[in-house]
C-alpha atoms as a PDB file:
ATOM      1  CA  UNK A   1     144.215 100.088 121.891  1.00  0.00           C
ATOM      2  CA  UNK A   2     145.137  97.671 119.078  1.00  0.00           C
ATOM      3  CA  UNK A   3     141.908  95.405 119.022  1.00  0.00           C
ATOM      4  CA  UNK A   4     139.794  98.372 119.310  1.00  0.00           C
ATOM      5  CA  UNK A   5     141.388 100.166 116.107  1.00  0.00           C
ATOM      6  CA  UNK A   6     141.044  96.571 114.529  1.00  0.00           C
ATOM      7  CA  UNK A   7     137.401  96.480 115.193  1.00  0.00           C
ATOM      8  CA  UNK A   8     136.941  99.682 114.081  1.00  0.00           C
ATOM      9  CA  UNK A   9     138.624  99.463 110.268  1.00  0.00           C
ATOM     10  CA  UNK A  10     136.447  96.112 110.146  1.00  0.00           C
ATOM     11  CA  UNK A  11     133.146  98.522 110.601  1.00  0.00           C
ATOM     12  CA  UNK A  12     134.129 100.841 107.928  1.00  0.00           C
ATOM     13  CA  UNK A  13     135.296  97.876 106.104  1.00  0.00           C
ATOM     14  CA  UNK A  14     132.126  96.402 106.012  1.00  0.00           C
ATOM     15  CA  UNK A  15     129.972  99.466 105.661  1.00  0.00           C
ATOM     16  CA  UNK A  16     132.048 100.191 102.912  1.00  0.00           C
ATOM     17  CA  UNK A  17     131.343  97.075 101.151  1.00  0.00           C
ATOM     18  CA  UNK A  18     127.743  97.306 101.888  1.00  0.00           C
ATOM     19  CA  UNK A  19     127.647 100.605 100.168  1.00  0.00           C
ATOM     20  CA  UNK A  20     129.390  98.925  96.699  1.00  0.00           C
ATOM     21  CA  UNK A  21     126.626  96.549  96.643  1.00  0.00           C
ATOM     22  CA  UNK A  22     124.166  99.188  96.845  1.00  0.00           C
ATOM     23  CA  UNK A  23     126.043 100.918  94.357  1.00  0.00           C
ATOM     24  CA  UNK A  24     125.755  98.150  92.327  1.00  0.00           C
ATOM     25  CA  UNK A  25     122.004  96.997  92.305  1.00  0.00           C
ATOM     26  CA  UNK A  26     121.621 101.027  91.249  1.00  0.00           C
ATOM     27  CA  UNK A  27     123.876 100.536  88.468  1.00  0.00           C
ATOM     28  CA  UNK A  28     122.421  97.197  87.434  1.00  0.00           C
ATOM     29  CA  UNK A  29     118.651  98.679  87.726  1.00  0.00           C
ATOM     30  CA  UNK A  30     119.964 102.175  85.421  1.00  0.00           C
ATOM     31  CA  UNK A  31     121.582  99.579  82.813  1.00  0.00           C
ATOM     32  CA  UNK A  32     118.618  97.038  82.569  1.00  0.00           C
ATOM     33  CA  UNK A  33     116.001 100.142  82.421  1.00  0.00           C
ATOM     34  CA  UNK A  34     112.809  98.312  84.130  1.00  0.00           C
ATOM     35  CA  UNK A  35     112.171  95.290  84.938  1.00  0.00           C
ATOM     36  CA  UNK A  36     110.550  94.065  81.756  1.00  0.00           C
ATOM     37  CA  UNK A  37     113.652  91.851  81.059  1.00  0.00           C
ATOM     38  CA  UNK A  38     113.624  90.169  84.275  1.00  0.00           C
ATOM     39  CA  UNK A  39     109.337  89.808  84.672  1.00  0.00           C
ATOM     40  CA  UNK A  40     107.876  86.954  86.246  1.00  0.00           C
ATOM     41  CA  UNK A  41     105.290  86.175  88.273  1.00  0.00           C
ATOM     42  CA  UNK A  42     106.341  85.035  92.124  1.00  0.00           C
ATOM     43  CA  UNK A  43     104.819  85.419  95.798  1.00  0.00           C
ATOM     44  CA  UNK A  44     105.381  88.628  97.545  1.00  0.00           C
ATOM     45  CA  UNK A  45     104.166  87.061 101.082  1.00  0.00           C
ATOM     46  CA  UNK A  46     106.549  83.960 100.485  1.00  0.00           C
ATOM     47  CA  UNK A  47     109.590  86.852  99.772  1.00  0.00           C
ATOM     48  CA  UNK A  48     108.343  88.851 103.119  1.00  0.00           C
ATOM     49  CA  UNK A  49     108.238  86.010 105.138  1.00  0.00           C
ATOM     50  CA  UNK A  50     111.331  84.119 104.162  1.00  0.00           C
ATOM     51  CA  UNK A  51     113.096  87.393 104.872  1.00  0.00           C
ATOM     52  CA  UNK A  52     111.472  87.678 108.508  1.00  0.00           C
ATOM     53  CA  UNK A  53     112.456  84.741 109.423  1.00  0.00           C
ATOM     54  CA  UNK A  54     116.302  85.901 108.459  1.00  0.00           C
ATOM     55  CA  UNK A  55     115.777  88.463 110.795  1.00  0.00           C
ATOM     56  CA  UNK A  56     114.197  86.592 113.724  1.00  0.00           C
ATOM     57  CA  UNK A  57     117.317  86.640 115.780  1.00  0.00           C
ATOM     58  CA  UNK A  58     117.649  89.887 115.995  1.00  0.00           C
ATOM     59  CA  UNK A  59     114.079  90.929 116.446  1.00  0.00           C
ATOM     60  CA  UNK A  60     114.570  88.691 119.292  1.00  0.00           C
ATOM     61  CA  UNK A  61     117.533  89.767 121.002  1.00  0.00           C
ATOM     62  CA  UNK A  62     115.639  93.346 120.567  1.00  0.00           C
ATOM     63  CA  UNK A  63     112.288  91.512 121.710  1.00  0.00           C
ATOM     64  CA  UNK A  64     110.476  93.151 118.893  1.00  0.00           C
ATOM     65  CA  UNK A  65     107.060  92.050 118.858  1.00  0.00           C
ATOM     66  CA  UNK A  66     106.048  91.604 114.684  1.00  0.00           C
ATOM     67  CA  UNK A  67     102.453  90.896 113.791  1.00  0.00           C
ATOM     68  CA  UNK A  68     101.724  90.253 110.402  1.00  0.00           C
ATOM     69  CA  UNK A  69      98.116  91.019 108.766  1.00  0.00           C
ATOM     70  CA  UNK A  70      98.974  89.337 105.262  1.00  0.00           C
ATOM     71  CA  UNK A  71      96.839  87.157 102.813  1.00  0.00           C
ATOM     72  CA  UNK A  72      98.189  83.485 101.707  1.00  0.00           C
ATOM     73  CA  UNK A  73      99.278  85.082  98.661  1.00  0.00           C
ATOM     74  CA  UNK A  74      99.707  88.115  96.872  1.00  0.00           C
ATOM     75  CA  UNK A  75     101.360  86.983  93.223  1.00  0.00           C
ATOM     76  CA  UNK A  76     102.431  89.960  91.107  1.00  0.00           C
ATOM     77  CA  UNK A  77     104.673  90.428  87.717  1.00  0.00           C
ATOM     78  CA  UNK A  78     107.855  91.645  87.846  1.00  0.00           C
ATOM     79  CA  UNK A  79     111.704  91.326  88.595  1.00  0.00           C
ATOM     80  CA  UNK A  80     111.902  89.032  91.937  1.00  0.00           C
ATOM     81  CA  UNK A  81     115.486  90.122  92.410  1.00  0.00           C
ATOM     82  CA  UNK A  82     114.785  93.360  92.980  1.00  0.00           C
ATOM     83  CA  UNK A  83     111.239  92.858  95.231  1.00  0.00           C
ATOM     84  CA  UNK A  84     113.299  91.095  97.342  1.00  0.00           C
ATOM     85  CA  UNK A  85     115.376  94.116  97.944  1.00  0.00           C
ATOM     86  CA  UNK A  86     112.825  96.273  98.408  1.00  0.00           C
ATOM     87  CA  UNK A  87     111.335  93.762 101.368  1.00  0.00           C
ATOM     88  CA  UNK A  88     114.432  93.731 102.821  1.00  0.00           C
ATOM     89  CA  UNK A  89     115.220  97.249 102.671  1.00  0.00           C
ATOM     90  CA  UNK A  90     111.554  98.252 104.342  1.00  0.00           C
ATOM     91  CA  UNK A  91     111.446  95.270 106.708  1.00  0.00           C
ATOM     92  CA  UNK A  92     115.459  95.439 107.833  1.00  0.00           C
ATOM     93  CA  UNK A  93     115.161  99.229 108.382  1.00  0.00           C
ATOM     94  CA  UNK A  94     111.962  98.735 110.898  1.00  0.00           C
ATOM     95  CA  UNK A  95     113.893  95.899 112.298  1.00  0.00           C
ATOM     96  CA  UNK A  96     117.104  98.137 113.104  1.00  0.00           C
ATOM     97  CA  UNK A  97     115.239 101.580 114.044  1.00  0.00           C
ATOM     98  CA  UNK A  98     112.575 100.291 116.242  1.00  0.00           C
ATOM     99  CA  UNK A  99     113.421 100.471 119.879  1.00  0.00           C
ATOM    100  CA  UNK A 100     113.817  97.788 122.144  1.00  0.00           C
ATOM    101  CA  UNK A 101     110.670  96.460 123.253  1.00  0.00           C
ATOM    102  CA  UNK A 102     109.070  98.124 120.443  1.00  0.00           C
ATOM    103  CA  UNK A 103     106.848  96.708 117.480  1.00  0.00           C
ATOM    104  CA  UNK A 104     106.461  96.231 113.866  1.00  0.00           C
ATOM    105  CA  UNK A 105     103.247  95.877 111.888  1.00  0.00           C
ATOM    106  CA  UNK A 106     103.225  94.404 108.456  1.00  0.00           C
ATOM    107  CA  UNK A 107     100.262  94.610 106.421  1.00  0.00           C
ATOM    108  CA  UNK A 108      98.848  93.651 102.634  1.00  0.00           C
ATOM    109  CA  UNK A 109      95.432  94.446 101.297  1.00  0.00           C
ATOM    110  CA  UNK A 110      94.161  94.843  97.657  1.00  0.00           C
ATOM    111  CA  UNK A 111      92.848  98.394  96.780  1.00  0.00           C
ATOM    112  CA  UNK A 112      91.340  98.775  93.557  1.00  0.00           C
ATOM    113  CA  UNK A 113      92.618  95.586  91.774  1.00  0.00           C
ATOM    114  CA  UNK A 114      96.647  96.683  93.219  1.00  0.00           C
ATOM    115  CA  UNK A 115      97.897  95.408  96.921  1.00  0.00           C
ATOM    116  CA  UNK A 116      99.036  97.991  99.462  1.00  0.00           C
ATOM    117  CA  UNK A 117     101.943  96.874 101.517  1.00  0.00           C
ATOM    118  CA  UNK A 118     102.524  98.176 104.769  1.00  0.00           C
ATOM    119  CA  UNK A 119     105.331  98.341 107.171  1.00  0.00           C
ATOM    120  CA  UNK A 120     104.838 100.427 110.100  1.00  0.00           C
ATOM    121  CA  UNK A 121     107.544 100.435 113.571  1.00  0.00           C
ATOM    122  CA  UNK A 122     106.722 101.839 116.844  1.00  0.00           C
ATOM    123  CA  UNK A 123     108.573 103.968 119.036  1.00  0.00           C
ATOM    124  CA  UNK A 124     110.555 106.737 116.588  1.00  0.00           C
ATOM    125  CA  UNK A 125     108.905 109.713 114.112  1.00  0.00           C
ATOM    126  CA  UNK A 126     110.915 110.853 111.199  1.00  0.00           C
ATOM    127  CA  UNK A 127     111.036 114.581 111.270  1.00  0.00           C
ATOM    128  CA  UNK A 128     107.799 115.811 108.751  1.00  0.00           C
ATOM    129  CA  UNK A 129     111.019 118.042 107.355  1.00  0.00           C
ATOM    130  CA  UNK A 130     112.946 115.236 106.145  1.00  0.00           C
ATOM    131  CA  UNK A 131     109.636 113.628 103.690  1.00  0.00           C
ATOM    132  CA  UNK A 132     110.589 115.321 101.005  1.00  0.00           C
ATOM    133  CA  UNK A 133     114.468 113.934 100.991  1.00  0.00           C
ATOM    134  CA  UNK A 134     113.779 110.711 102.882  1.00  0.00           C
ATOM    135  CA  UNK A 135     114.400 108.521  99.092  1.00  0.00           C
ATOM    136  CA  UNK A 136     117.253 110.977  97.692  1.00  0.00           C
ATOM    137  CA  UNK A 137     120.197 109.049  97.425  1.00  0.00           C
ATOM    138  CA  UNK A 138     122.817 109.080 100.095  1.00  0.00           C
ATOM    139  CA  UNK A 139     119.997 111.214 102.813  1.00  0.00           C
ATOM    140  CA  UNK A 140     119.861 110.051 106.027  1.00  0.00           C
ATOM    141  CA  UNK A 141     117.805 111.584 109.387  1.00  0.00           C
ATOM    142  CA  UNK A 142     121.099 112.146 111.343  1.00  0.00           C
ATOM    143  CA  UNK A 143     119.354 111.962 114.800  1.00  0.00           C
ATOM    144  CA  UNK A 144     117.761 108.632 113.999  1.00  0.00           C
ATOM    145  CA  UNK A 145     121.083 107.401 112.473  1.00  0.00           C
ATOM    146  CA  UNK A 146     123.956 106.579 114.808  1.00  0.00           C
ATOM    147  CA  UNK A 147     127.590 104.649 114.355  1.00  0.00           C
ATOM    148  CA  UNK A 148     125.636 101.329 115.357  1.00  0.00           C
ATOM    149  CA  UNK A 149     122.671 101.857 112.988  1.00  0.00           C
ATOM    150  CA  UNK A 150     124.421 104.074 110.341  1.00  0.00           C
ATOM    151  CA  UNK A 151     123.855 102.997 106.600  1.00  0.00           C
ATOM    152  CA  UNK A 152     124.719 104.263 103.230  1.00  0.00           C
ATOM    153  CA  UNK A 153     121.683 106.391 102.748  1.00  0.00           C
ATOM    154  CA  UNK A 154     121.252 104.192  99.366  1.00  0.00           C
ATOM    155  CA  UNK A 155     118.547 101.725 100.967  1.00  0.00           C
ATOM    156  CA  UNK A 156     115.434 104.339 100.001  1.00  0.00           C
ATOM    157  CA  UNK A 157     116.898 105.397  97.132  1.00  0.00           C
ATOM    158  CA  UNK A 158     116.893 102.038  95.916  1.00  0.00           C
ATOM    159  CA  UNK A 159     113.510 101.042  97.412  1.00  0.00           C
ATOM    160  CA  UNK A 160     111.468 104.025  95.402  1.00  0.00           C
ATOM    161  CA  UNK A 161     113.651 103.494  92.108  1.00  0.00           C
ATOM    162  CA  UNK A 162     112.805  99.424  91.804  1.00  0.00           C
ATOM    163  CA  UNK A 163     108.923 100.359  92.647  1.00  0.00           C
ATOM    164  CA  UNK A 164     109.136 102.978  90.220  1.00  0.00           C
ATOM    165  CA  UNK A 165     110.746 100.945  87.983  1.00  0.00           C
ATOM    166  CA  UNK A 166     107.495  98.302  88.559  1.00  0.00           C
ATOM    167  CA  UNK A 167     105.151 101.339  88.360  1.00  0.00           C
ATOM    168  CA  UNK A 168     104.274 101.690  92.008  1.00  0.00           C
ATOM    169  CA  UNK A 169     105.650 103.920  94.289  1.00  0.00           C
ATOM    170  CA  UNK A 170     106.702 103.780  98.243  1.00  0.00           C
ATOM    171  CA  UNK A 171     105.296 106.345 100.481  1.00  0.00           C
ATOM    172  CA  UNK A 172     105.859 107.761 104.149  1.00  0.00           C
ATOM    173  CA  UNK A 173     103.976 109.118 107.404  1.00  0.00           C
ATOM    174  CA  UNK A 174     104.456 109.617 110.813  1.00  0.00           C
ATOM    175  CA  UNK A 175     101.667 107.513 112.639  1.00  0.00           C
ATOM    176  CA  UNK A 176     100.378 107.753 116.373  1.00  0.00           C
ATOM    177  CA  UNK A 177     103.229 105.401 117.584  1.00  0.00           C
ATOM    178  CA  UNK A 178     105.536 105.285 115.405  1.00  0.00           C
ATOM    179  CA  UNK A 179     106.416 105.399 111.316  1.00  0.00           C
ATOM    180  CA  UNK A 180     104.930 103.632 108.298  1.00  0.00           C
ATOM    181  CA  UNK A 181     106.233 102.652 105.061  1.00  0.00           C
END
């Protein structure tokens, strides 16, 4: 069927142009090594909640419940740009792996003079065997990955190299209900 074989080269079209962006922020974080020539100081809860609300339509449609545990503000240094990304990244993945019905928990609290974000979906583990590839680039957990949910395998990748690149570092565990980031 014609339409169906349209639809389909649009998907691969688009996934495919997905991927060269990724491709690109990697490329643009190896050539500017670090974030020092980007730093300034900007609102991480203002970045994770303007990108919530970009994905309220389809935490709806899912009827996600999200419940957010986050200070006022949480200002740190570094390359905005690139945060965002790494908000996104987290946030978008618990958005499109949590079940329907499930829920997402987002959480910030200040450890030792640093914050601790958290993102943590219900409903779906990530095999304990995967951990150790889970932020290689172009991995991805086959079960939990499907032709409707399917990325590049860049989005971790990226995630741990801009927190690296900030001198932090993104870390993973299977929880009682579900996964947190």
């Amino acid at each position: 069927d014609h339409g169906k074989y349209l639809a389909r080269a649009l998907e691969v079209a688009n996934m495919l142009e997905r991927m060269v962006q990724e491709l690109l922020t990697v490329s643009r974080m190896e050539t500017s090594q670090g974030s020092g020539d980007r730093a300034e100081r900007f609102d991480c809860v203002k970045l994770v909640q303007g990108y919530l609300g970009s994905q309220e339509d389809l935490a709806a449609k899912k009827g996600l419940e999200v419940h957010c545990s986050l200070p006022e503000e949480v200002f740190i240094s570094g390359n905005q740009l690139l945060m965002e990304k790494v908000f996104s990244n987290l946030i978008g993945n618990a958005v499109k792996y949590t079940p329907q019905g499930g829920e997402i928990f987002l959480s910030a609290c200040e450890k030792q003079g640093k914050y601790e974000f958290s993102v943590e979906n219900t409903g779906a583990h990530i095999p304990e065997e995967s951990f150790p590839k889970l932020f290689d680039a172009f991995y991805r957990v086959e079960q939990s990955r499907n032709r409707s949910t399917g990325g590049s395998g860049l989005g971790l990748y990226i995630v741990q190299k801009i927190l690296g690149q900030h001198g932090s570092v993104c870390t993973v565990e299977n929880t009682e209900k579900g996964v947190r980031f």
